[in-house]
C-alpha atoms as a PDB file:
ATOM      1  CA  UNK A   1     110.175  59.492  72.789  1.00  0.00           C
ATOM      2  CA  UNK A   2     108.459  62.105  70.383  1.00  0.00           C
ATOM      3  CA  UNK A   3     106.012  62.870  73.016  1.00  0.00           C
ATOM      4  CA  UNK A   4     108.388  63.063  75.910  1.00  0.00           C
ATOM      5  CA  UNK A   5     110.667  65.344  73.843  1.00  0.00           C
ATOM      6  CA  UNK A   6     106.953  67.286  73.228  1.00  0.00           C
ATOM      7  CA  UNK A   7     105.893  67.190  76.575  1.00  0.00           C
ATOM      8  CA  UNK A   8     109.579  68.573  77.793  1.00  0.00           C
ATOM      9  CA  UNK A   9     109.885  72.028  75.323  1.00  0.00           C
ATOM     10  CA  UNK A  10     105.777  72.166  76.648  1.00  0.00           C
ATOM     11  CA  UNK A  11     107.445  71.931  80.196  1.00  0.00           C
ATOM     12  CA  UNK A  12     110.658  74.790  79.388  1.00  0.00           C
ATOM     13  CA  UNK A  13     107.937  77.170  77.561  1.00  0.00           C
ATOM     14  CA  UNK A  14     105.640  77.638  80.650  1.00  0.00           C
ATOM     15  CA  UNK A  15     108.935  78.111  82.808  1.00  0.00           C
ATOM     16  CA  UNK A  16     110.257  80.829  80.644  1.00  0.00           C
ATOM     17  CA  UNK A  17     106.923  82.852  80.815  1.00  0.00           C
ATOM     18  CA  UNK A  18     106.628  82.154  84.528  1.00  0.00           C
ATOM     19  CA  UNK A  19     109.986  83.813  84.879  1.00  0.00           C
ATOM     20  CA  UNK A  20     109.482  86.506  82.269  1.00  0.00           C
ATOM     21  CA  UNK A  21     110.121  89.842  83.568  1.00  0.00           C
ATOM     22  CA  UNK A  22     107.721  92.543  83.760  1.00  0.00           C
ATOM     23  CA  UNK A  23     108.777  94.379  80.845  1.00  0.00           C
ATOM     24  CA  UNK A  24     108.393  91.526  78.799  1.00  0.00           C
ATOM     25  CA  UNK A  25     105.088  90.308  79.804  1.00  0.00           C
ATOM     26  CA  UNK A  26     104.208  94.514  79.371  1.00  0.00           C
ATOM     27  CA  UNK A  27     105.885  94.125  75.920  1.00  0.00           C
ATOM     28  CA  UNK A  28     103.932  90.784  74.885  1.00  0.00           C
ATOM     29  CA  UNK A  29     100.134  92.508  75.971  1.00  0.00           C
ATOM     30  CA  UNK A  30     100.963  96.282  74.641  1.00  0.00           C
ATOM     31  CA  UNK A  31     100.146  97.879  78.095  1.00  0.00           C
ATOM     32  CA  UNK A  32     100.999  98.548  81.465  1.00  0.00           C
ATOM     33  CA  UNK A  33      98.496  97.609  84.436  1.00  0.00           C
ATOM     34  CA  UNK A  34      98.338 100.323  86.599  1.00  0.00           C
ATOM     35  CA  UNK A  35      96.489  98.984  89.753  1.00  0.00           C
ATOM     36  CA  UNK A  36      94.997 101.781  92.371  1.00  0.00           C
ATOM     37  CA  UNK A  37      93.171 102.291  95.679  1.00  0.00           C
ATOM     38  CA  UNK A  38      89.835 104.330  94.487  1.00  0.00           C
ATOM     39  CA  UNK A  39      89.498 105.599  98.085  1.00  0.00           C
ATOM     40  CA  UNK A  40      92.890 106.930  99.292  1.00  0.00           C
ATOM     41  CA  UNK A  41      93.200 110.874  98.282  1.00  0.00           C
ATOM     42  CA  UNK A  42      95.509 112.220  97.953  1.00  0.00           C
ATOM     43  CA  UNK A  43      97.307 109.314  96.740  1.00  0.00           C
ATOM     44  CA  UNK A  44      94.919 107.795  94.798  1.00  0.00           C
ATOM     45  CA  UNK A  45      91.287 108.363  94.351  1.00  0.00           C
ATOM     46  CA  UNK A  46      88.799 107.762  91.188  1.00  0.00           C
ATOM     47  CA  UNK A  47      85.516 109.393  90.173  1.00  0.00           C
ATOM     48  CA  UNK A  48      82.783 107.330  87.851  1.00  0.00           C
ATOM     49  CA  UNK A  49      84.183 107.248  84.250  1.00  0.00           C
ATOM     50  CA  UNK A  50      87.044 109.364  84.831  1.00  0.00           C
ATOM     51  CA  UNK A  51      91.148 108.807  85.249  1.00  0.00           C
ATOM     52  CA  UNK A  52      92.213 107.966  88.658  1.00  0.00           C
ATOM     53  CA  UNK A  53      94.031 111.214  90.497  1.00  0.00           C
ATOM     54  CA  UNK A  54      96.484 111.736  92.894  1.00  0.00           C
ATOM     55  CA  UNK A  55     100.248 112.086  94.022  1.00  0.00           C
ATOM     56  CA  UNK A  56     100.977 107.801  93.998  1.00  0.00           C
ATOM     57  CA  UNK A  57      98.992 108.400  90.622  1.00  0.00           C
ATOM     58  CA  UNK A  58     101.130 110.809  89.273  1.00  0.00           C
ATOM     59  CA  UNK A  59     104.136 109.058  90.257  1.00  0.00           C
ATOM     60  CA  UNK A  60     103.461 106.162  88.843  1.00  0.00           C
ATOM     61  CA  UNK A  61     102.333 107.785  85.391  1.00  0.00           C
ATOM     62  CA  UNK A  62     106.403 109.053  85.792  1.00  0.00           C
ATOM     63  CA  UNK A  63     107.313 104.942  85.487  1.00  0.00           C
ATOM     64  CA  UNK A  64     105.168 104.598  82.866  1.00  0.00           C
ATOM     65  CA  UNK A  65     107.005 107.342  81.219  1.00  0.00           C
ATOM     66  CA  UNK A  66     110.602 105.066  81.633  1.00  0.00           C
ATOM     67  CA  UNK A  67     108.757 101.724  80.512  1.00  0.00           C
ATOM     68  CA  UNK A  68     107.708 103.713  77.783  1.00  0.00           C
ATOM     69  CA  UNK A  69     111.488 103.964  76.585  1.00  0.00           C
ATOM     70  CA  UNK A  70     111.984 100.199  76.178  1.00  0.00           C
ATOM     71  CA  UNK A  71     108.301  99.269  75.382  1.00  0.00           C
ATOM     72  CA  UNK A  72     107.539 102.790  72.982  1.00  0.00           C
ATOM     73  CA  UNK A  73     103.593 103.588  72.405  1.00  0.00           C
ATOM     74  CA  UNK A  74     102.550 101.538  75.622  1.00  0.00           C
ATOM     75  CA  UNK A  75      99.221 101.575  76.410  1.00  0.00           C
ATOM     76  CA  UNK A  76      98.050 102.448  79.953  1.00  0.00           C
ATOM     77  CA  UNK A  77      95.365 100.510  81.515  1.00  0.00           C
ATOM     78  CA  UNK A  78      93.740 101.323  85.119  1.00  0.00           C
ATOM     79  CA  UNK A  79      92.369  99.208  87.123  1.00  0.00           C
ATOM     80  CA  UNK A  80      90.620  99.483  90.523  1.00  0.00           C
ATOM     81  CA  UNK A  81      91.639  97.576  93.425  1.00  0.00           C
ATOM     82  CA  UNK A  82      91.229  97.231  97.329  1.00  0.00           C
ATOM     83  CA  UNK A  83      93.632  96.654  99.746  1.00  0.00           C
ATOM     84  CA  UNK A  84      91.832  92.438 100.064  1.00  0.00           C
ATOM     85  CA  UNK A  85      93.141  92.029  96.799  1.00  0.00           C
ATOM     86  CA  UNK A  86      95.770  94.426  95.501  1.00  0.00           C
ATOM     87  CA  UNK A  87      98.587  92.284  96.267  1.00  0.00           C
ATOM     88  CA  UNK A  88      98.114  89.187  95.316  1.00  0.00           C
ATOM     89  CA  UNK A  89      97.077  90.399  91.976  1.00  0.00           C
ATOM     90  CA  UNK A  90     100.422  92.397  91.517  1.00  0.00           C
ATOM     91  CA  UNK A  91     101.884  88.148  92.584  1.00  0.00           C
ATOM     92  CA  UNK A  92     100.001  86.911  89.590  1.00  0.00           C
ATOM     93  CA  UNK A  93     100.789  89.829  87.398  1.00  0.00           C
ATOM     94  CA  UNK A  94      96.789  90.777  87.137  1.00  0.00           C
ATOM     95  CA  UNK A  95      98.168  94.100  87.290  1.00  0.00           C
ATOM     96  CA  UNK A  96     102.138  95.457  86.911  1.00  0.00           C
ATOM     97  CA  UNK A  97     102.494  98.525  89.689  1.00  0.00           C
ATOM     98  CA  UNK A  98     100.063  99.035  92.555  1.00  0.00           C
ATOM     99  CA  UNK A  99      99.500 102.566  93.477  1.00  0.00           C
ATOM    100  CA  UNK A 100      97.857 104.565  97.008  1.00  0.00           C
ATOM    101  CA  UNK A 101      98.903 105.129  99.941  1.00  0.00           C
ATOM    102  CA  UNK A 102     100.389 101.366  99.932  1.00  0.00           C
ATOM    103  CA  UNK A 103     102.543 100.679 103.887  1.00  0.00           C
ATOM    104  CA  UNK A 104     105.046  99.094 103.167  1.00  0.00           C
ATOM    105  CA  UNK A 105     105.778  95.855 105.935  1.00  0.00           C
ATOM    106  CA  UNK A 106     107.543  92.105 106.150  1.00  0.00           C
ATOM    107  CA  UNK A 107     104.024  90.746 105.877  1.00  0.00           C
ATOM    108  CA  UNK A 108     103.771  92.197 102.281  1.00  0.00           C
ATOM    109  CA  UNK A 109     107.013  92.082 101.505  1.00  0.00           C
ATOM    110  CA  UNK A 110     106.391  88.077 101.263  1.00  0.00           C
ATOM    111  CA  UNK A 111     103.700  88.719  98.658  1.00  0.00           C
ATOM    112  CA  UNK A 112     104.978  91.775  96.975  1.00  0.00           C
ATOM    113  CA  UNK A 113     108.302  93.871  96.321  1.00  0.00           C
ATOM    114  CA  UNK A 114     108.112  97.705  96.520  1.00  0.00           C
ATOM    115  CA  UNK A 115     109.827 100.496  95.032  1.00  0.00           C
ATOM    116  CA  UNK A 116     112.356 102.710  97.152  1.00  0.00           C
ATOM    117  CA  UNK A 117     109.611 105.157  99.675  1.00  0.00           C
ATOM    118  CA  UNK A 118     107.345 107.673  98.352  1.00  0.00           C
ATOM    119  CA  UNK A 119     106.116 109.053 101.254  1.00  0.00           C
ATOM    120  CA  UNK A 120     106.804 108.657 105.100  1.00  0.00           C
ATOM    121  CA  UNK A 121     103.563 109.286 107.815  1.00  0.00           C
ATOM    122  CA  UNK A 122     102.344 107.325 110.643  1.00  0.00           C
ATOM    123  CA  UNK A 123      98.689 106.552 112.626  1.00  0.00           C
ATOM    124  CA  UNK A 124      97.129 108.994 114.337  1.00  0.00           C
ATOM    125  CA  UNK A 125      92.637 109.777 114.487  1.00  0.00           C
ATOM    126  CA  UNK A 126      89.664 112.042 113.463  1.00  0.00           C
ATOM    127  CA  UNK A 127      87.715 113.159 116.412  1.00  0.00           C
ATOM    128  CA  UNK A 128      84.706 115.013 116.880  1.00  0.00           C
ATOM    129  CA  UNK A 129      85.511 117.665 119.366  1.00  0.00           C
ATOM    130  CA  UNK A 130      82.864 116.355 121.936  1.00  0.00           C
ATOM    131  CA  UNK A 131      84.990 112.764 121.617  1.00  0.00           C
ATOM    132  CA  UNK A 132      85.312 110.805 125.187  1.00  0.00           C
ATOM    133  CA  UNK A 133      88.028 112.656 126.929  1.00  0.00           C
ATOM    134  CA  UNK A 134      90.412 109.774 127.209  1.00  0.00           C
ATOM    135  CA  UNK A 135      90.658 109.791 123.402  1.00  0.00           C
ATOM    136  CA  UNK A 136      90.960 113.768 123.281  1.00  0.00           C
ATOM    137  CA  UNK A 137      94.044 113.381 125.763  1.00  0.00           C
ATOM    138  CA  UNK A 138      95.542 110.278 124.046  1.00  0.00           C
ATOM    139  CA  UNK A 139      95.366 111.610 120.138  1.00  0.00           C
ATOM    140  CA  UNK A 140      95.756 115.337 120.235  1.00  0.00           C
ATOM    141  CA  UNK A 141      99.036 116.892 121.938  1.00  0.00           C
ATOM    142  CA  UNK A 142      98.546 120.551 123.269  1.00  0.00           C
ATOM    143  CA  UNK A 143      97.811 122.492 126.362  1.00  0.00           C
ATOM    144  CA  UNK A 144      95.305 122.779 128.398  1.00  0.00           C
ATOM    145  CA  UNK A 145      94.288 119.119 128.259  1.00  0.00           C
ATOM    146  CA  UNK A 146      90.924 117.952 129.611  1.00  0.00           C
ATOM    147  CA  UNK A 147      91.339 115.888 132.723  1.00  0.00           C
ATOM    148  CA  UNK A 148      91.185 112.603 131.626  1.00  0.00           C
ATOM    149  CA  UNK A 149      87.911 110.435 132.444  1.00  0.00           C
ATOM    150  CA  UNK A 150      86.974 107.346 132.864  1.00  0.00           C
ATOM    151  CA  UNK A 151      86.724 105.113 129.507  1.00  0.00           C
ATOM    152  CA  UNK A 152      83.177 105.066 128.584  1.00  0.00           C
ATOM    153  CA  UNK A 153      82.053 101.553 127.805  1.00  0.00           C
ATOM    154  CA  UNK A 154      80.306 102.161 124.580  1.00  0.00           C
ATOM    155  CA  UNK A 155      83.748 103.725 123.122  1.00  0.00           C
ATOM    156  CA  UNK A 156      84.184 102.613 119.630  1.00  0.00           C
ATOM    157  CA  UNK A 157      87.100 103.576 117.281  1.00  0.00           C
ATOM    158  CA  UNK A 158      86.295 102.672 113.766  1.00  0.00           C
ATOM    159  CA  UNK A 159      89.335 101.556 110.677  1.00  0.00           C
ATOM    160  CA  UNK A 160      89.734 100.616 107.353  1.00  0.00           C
ATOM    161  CA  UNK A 161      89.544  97.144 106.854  1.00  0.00           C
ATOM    162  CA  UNK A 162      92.958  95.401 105.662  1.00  0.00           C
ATOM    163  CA  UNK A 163      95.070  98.165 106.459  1.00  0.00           C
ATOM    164  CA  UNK A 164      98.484  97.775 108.693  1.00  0.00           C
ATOM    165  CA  UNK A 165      96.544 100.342 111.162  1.00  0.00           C
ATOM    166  CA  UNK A 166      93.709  98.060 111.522  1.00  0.00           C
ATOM    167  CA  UNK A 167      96.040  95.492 112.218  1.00  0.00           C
ATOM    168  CA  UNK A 168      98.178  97.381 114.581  1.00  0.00           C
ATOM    169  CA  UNK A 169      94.921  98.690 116.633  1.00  0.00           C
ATOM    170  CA  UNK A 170      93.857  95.226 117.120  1.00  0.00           C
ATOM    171  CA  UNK A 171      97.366  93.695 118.405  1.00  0.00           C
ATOM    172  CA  UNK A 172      97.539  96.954 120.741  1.00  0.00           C
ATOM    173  CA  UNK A 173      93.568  96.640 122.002  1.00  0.00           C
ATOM    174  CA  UNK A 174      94.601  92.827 122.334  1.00  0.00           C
ATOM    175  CA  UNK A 175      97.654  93.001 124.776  1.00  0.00           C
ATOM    176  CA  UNK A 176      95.492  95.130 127.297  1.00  0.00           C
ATOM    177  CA  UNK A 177      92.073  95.092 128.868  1.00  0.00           C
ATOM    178  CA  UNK A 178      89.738  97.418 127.426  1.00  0.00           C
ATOM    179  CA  UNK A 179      86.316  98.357 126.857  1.00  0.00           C
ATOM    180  CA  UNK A 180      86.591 100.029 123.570  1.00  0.00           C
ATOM    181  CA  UNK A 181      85.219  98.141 120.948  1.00  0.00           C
ATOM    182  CA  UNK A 182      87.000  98.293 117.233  1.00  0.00           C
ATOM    183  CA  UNK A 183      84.401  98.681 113.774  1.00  0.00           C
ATOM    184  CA  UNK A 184      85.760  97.973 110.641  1.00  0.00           C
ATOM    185  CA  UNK A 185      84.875  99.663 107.811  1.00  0.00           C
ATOM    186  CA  UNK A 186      84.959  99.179 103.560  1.00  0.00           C
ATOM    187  CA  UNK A 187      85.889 102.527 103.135  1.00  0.00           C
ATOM    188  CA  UNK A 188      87.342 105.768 104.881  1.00  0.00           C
ATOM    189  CA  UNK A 189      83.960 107.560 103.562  1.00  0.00           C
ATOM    190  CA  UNK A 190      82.166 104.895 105.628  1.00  0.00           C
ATOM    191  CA  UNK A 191      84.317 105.729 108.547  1.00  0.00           C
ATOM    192  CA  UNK A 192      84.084 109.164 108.305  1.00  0.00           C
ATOM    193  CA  UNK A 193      80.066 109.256 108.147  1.00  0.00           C
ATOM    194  CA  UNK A 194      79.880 106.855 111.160  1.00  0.00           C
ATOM    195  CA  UNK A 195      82.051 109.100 113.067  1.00  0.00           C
ATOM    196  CA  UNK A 196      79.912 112.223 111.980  1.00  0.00           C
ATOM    197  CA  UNK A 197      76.733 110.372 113.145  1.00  0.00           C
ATOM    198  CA  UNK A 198      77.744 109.431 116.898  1.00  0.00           C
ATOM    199  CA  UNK A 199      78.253 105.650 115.289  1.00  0.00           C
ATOM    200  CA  UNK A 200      81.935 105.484 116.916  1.00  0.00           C
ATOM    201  CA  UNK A 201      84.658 108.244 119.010  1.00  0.00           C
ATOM    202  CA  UNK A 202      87.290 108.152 116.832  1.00  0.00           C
ATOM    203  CA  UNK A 203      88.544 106.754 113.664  1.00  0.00           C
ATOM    204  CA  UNK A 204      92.121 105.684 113.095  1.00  0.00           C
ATOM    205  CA  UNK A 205      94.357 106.044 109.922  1.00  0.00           C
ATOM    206  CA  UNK A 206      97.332 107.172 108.451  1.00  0.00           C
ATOM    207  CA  UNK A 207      97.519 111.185 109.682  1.00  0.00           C
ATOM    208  CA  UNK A 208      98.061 112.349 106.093  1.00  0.00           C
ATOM    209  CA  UNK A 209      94.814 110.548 104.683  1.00  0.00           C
ATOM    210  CA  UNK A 210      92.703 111.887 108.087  1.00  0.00           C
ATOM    211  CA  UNK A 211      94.124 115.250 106.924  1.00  0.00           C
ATOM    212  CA  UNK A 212      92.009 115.355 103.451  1.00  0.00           C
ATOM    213  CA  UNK A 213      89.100 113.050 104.648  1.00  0.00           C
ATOM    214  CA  UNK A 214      88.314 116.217 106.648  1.00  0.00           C
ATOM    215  CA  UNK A 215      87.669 118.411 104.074  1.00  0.00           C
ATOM    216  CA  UNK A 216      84.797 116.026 102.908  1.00  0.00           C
ATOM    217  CA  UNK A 217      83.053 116.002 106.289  1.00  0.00           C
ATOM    218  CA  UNK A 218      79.706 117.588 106.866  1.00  0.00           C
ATOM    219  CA  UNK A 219      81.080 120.247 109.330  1.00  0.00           C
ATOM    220  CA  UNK A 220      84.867 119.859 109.177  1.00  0.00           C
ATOM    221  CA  UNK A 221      85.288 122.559 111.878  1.00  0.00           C
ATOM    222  CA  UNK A 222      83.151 120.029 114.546  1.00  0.00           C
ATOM    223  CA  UNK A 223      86.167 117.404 113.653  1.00  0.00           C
ATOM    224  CA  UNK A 224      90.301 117.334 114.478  1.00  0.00           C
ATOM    225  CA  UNK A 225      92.812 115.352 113.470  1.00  0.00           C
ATOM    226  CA  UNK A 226      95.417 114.272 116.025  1.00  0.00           C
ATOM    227  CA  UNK A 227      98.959 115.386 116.020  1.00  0.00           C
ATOM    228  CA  UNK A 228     100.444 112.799 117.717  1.00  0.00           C
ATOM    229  CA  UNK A 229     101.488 109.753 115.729  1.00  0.00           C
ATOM    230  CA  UNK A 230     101.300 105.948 117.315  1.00  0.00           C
ATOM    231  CA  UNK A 231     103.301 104.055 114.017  1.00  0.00           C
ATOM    232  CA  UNK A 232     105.792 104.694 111.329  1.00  0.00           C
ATOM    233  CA  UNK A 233     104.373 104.384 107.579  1.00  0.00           C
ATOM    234  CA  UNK A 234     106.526 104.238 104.958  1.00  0.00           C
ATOM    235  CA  UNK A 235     104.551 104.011 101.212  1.00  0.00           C
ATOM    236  CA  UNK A 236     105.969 103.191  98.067  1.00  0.00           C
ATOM    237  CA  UNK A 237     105.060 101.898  94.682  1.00  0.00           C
ATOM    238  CA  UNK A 238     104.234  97.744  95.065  1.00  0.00           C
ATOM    239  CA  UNK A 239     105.437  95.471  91.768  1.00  0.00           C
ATOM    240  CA  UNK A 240     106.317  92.053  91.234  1.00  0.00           C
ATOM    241  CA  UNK A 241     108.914  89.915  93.340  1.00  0.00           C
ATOM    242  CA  UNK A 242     112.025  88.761  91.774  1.00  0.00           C
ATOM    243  CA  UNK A 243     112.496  91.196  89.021  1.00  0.00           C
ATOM    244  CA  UNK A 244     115.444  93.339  89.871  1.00  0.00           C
ATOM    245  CA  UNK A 245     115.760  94.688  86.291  1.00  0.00           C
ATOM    246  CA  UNK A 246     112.237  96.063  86.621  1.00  0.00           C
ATOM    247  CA  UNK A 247     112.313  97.455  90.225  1.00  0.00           C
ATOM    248  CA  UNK A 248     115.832  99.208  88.999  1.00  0.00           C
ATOM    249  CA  UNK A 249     113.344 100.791  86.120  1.00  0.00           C
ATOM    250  CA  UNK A 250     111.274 102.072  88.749  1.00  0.00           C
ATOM    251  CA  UNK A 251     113.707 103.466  91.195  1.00  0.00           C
ATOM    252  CA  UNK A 252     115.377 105.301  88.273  1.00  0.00           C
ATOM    253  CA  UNK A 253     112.041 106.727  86.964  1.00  0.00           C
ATOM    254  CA  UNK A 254     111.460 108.177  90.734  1.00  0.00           C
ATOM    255  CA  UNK A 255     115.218 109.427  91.177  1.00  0.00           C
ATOM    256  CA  UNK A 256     114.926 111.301  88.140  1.00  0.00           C
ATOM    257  CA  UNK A 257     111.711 113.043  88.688  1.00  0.00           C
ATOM    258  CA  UNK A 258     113.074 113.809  92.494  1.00  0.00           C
ATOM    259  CA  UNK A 259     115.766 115.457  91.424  1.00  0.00           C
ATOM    260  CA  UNK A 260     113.931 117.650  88.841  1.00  0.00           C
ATOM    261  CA  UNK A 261     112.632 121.011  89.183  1.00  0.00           C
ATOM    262  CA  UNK A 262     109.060 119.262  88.487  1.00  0.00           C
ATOM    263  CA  UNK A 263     108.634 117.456  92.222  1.00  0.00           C
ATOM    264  CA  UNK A 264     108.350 120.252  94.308  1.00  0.00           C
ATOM    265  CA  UNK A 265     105.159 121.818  92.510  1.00  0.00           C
ATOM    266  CA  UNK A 266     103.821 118.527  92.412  1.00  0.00           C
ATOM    267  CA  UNK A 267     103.893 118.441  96.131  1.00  0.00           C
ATOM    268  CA  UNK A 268     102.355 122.081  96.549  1.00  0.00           C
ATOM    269  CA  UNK A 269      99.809 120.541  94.308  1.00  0.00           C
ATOM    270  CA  UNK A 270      98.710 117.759  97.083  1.00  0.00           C
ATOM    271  CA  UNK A 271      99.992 119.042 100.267  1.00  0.00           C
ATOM    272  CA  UNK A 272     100.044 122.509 100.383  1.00  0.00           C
ATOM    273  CA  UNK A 273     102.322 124.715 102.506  1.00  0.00           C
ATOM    274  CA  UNK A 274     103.939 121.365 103.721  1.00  0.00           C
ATOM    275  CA  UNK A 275     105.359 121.096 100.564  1.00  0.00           C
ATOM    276  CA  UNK A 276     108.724 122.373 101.182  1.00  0.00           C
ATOM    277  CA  UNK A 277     109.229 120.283 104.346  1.00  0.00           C
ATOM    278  CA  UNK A 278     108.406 116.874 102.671  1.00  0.00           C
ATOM    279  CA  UNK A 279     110.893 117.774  99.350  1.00  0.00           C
ATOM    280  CA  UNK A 280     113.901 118.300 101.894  1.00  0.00           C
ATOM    281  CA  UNK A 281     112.802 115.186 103.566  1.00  0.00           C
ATOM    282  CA  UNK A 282     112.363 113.127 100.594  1.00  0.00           C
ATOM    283  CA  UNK A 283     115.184 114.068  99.092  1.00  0.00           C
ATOM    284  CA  UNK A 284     117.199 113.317 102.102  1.00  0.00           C
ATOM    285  CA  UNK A 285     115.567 110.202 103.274  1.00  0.00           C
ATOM    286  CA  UNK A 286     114.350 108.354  99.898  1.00  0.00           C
ATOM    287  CA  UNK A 287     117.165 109.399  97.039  1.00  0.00           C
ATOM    288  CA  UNK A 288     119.746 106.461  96.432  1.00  0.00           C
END
């Protein structure tokens, strides 16, 4: 009897921790794990032995500011992830918040919860500006338009591996006959030096990330990004299913800084003169 009474509190301790709440676990360890994507700038990026940097970054720092107020002298701890395994390690609690330019989807949202939006964009591609003209015509939206020619067979548009873009430029290839072959790649560095070096036509992304992978090319002025948009990304902040209390914590922390005189500098900081635009639309679109 003894050891079935044993064996029972055993049984009730390991289903209490299971269903601890992140604050909790955060209060039992001392720290907050703040996951990131090293190679998603603005959002997030990281440089060797230095703090990661960037607008998901800095919001997230804001929620570590709020946990801060139930859990006081919190420790922060970073840690690098990649899209293959960024979720499920926010499942297991590996890691309490995962920051970058995270989309969020159903498919994730079985895995993962996510914070109210922190940023709306959609697909679009870098070209060179000797691309195939069939890409030209399909990515970039102004007058004048080349005449559009015949598909060349070699045509290759490179993507990130594991990214809802990837996944949507496969279904779309899929449902239509084409010649143009799809690369994957580990990073959007990799991408971006394969398009540079004739390697593929055209690499697809989120518009806002093509936007600063630019400014690292060789010859940015030999590249374009294109203006017109082919799906609807909404990012936000991914934590831990079932744990209202704690995505409540995180909504709050965001509201707050919204609302504050802080955000719109913060903006200027990563996205220039289309600061002003994005505040209005943020404000509008993401505040409770």
């Amino acid at each position: 009897m003894r050891w079935l009474r044993l064996a029972g509190l055993v049984g009730f301790m390991a289903a209490s921790a299971a269903s601890a709440g992140t604050v909790d676990a955060v209060t039992q360890r001392g720290s907050l794990r703040i996951g990131y994507i090293a190679d998603e700038a603005p959002f997030s990026s990281s440089k060797p032995n230095a703090k990661p940097m960037g607008y998901a970054i800095d919001l997230c720092e804001k929620v570590a500011n709020e946990v801060e107020h139930a859990v006081p002298n919190v420790k922060r701890e970073y840690v690098e992830m990649t899209l293959a395994n960024g979720f499920d390690a926010v499942k297991s609690g590996q890691i309490d918040l995962l920051c970058g330019a995270i989309t969020v989807n159903l498919q994730r949202r079985e895995i993962v919860d996510f914070s109210q939006p922190i940023f709306l964009t959609g697909a679009s591609a870098l070209l060179r500006k000797d691309s195939p003209d069939y890409l030209q015509n399909l990515f970039l939206d102004r007058p004048g338009a080349r005449a559009v020619s015949q598909p060349v067979a070699t045509s290759v548009i490179g993507v990130r591996a594991d990214t809802t873009t990837g996944a949507i430029l496969g279904e779309a290839r899929s449902m239509e006959e084409s010649k143009t072959r799809i690369a994957d790649f580990d990073t959007h560095e990799d991408g971006l030096r394969a398009l540079e070096e004739h390697k593929i036509d055209a690499y697809f992304a989120d518009q806002v990330l093509l936007m600063s992978l630019i400014k690292r090319a060789r010859n940015p002025s030999a590249l374009e990004v294109g203006d017109r948009l082919f799906t609807h990304e909404p990012y936000a902040i991914a934590l831990k299913r079932d744990d209202a209390d704690f995505r409540l914590l995180v909504d709050r922390a965001l509201t707050d800084f919204y609302l504050s005189d802080d955000f719109l500098p913060l903006l200027k900081t990563y996205f220039g003169n289309e600061a002003p635009m994005l505040h209005t639309q943020i404000l509008m679109e993401h505040v409770p």
